[in-house]
PDB file of N, CA and C in Angstrom:
ATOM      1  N   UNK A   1      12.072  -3.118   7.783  1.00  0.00           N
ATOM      2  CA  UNK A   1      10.984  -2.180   7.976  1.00  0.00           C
ATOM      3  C   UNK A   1       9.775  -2.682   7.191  1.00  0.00           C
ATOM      4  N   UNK A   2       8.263  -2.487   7.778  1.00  0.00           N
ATOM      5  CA  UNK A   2       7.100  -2.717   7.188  1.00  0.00           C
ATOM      6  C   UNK A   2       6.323  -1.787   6.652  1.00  0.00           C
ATOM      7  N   UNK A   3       5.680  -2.186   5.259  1.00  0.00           N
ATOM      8  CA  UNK A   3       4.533  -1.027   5.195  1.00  0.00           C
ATOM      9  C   UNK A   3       3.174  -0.595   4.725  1.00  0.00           C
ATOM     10  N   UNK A   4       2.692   0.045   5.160  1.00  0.00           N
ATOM     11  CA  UNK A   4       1.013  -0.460   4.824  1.00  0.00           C
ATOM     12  C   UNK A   4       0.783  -0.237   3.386  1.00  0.00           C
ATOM     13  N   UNK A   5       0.414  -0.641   3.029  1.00  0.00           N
ATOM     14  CA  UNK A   5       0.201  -0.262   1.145  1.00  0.00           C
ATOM     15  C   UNK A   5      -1.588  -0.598   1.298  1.00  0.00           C
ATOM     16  N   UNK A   6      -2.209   0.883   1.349  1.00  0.00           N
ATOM     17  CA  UNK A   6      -3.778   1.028   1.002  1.00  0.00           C
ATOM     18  C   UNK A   6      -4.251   0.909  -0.636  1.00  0.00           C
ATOM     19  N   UNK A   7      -5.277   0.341  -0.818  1.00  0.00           N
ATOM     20  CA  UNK A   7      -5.800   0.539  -2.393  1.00  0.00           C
ATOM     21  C   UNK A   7      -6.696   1.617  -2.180  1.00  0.00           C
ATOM     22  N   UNK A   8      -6.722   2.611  -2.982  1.00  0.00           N
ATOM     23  CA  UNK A   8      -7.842   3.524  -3.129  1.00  0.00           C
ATOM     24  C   UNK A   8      -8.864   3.671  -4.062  1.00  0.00           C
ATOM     25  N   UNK A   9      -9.933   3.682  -3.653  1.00  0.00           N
ATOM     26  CA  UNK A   9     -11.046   3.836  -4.520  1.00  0.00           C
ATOM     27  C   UNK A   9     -10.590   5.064  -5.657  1.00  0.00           C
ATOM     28  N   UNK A  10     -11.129   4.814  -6.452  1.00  0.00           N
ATOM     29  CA  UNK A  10     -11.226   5.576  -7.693  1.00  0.00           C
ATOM     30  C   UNK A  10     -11.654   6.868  -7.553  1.00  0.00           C
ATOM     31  N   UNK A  11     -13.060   6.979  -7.287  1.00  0.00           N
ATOM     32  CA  UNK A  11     -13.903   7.949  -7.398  1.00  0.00           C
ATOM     33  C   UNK A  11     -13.847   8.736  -6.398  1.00  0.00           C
ATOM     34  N   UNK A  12     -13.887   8.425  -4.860  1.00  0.00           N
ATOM     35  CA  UNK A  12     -13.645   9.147  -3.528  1.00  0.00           C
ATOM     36  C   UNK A  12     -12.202   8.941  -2.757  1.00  0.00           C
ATOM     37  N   UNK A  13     -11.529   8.154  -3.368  1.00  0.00           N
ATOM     38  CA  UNK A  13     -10.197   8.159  -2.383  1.00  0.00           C
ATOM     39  C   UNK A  13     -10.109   7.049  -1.577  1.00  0.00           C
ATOM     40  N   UNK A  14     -11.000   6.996  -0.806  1.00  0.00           N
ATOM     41  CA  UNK A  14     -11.375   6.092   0.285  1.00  0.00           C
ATOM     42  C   UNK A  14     -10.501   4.616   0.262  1.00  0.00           C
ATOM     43  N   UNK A  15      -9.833   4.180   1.555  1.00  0.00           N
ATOM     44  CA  UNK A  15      -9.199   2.972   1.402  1.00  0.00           C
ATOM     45  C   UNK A  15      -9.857   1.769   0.909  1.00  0.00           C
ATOM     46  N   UNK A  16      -9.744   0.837   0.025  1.00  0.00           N
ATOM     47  CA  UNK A  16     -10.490  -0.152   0.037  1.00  0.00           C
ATOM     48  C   UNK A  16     -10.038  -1.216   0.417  1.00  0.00           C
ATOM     49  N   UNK A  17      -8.895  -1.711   0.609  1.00  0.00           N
ATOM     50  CA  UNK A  17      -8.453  -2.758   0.677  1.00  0.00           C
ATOM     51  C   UNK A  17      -6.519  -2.430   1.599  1.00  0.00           C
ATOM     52  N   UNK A  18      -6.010  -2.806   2.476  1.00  0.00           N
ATOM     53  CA  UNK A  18      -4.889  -2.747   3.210  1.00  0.00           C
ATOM     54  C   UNK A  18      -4.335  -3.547   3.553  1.00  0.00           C
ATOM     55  N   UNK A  19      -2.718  -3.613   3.310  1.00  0.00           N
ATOM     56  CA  UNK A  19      -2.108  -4.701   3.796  1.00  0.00           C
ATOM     57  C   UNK A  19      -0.678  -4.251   3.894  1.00  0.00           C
ATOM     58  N   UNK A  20       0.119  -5.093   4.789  1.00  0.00           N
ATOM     59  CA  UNK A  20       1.651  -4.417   5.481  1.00  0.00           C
ATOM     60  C   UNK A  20       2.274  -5.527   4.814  1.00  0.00           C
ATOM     61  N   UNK A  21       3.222  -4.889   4.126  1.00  0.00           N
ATOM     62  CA  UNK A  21       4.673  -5.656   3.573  1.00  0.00           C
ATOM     63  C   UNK A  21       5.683  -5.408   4.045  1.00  0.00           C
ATOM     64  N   UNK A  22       6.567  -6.242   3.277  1.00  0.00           N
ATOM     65  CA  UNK A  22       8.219  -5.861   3.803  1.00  0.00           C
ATOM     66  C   UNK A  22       8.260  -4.525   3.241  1.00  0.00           C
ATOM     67  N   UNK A  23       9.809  -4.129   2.833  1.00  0.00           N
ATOM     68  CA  UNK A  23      10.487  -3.299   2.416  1.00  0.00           C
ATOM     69  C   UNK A  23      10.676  -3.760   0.856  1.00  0.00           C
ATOM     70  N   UNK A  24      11.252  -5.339   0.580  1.00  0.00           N
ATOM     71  CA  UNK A  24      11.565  -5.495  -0.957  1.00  0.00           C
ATOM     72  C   UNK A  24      10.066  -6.161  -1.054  1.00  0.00           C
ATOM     73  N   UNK A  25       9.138  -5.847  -1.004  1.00  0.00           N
ATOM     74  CA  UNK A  25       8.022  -6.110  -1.671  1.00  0.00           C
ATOM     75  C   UNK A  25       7.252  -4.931  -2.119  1.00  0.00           C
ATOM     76  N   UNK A  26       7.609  -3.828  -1.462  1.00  0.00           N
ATOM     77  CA  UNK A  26       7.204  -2.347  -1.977  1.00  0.00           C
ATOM     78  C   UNK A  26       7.047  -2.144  -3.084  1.00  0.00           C
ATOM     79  N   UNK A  27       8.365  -2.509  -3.992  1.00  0.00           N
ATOM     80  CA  UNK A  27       8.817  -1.902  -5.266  1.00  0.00           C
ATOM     81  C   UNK A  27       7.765  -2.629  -6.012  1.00  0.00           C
ATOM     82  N   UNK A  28       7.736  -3.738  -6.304  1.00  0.00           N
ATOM     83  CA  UNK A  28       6.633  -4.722  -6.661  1.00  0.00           C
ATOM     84  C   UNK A  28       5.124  -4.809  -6.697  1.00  0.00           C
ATOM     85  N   UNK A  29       4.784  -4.034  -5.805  1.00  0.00           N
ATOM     86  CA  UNK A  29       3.415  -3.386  -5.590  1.00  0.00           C
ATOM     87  C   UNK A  29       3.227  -2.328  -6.714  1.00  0.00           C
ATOM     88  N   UNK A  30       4.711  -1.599  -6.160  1.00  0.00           N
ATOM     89  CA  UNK A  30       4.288  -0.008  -6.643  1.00  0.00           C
ATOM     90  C   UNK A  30       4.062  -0.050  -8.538  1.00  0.00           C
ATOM     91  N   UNK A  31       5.039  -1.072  -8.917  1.00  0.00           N
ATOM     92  CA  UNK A  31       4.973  -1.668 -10.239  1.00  0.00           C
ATOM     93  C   UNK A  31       3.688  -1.742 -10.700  1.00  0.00           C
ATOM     94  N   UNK A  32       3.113  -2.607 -10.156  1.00  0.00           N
ATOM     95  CA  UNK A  32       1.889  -3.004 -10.589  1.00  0.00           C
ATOM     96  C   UNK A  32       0.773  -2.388 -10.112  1.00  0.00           C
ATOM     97  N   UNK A  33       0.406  -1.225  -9.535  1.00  0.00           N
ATOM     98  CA  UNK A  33      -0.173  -0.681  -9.295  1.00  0.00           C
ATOM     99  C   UNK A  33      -0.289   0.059 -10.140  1.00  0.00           C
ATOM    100  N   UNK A  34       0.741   0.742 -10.842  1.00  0.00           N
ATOM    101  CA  UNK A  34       1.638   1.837 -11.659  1.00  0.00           C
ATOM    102  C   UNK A  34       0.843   1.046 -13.139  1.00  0.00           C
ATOM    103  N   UNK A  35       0.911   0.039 -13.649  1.00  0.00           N
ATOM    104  CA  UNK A  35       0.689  -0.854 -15.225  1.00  0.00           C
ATOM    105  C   UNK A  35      -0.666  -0.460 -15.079  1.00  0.00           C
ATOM    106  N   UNK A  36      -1.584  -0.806 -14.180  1.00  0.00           N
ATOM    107  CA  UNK A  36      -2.970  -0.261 -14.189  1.00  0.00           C
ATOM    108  C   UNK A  36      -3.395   0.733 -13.913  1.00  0.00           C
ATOM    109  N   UNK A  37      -2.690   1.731 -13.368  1.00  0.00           N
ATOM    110  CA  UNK A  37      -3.420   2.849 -12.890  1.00  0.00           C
ATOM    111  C   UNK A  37      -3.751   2.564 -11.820  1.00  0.00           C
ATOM    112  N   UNK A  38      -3.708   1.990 -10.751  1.00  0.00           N
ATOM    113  CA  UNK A  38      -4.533   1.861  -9.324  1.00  0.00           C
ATOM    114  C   UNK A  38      -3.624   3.029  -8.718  1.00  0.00           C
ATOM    115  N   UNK A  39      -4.727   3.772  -7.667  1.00  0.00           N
ATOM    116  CA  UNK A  39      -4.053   4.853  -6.764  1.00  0.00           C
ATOM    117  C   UNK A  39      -3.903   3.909  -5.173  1.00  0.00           C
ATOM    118  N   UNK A  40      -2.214   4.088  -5.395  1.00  0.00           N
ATOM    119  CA  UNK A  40      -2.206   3.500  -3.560  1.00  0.00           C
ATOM    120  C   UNK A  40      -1.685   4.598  -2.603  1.00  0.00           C
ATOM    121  N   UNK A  41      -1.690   4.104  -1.822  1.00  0.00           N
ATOM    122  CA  UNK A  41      -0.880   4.984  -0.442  1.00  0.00           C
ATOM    123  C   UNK A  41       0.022   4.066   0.452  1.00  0.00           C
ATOM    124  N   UNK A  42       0.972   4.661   0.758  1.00  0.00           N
ATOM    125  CA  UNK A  42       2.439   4.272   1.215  1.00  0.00           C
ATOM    126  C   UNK A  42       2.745   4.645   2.446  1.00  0.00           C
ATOM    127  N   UNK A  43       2.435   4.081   3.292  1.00  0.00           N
ATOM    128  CA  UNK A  43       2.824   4.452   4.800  1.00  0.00           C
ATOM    129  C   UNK A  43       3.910   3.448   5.733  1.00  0.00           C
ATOM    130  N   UNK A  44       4.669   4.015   6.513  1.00  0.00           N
ATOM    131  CA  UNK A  44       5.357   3.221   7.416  1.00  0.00           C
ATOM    132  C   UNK A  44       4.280   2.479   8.151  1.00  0.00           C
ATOM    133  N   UNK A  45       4.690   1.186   8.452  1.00  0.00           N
ATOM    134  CA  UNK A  45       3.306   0.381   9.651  1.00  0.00           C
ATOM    135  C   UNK A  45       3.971   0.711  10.921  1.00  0.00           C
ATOM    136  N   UNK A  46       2.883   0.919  11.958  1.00  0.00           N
ATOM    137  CA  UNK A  46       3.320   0.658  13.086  1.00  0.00           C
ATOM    138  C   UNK A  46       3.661  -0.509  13.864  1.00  0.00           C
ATOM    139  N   UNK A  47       4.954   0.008  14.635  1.00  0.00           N
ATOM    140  CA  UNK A  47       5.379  -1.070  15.589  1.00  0.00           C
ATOM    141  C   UNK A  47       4.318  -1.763  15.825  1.00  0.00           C
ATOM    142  N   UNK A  48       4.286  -3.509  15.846  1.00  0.00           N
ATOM    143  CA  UNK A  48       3.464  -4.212  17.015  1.00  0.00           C
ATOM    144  C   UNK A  48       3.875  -3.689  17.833  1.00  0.00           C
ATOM    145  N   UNK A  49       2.730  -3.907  19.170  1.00  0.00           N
ATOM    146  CA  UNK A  49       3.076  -3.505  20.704  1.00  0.00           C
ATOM    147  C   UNK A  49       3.399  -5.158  21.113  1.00  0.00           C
ATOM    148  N   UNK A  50       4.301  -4.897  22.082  1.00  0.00           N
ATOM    149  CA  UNK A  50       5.027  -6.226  22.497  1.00  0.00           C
ATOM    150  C   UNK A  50       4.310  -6.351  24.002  1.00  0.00           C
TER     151      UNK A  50
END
Protein backbone atom coordinates (compact mmCIF):
# COMPACT_ATOMS: atom_id res chain seq x y z
CA UNK A 1 0.00 0.00 0.00
CA UNK A 2 1.02 3.78 -0.83
CA UNK A 3 0.80 7.02 0.85
CA UNK A 4 0.66 10.57 0.37
CA UNK A 5 2.56 12.25 3.17
CA UNK A 6 1.70 16.32 2.74
CA UNK A 7 4.06 18.95 4.59
CA UNK A 8 2.05 21.65 6.10
CA UNK A 9 2.67 25.09 6.39
CA UNK A 10 2.98 26.35 9.78
CA UNK A 11 0.93 29.30 9.95
CA UNK A 12 -2.21 28.38 7.56
CA UNK A 13 -2.14 24.63 7.18
CA UNK A 14 -1.85 24.72 3.62
CA UNK A 15 0.05 21.77 1.77
CA UNK A 16 3.46 22.71 0.86
CA UNK A 17 5.20 20.10 -0.38
CA UNK A 18 3.67 16.12 -1.32
CA UNK A 19 4.87 12.95 -1.95
CA UNK A 20 3.57 9.03 -2.00
CA UNK A 21 5.55 6.36 -0.20
CA UNK A 22 5.47 2.89 0.59
CA UNK A 23 4.02 1.56 3.72
CA UNK A 24 7.67 0.90 5.61
CA UNK A 25 8.71 4.32 4.78
CA UNK A 26 5.77 5.91 6.72
CA UNK A 27 7.16 5.23 10.07
CA UNK A 28 10.35 7.09 9.07
CA UNK A 29 8.76 10.16 7.92
CA UNK A 30 6.50 10.24 10.78
CA UNK A 31 9.84 10.11 13.00
CA UNK A 32 11.26 12.87 11.65
CA UNK A 33 8.68 14.98 11.19
CA UNK A 34 7.83 14.31 14.93
CA UNK A 35 12.07 15.52 16.11
CA UNK A 36 11.13 18.88 14.47
CA UNK A 37 7.84 19.61 14.90
CA UNK A 38 6.74 19.64 11.20
CA UNK A 39 2.81 19.16 10.85
CA UNK A 40 2.11 16.39 8.15
CA UNK A 41 -0.90 14.68 6.82
CA UNK A 42 -1.34 10.99 6.14
CA UNK A 43 -3.48 9.82 3.48
CA UNK A 44 -3.99 6.55 1.53
CA UNK A 45 -2.79 7.42 -2.36
CA UNK A 46 -4.91 6.65 -4.96
CA UNK A 47 -4.93 3.76 -7.22
CA UNK A 48 -3.03 4.63 -10.57
CA UNK A 49 -5.64 4.27 -13.28
CA UNK A 50 -4.44 1.46 -15.52
Amino acid sequence: MRFEIMRLDDVDGTAVDTTVVDAASVNRIVQQAAAIGQRILIRPAEAPVS
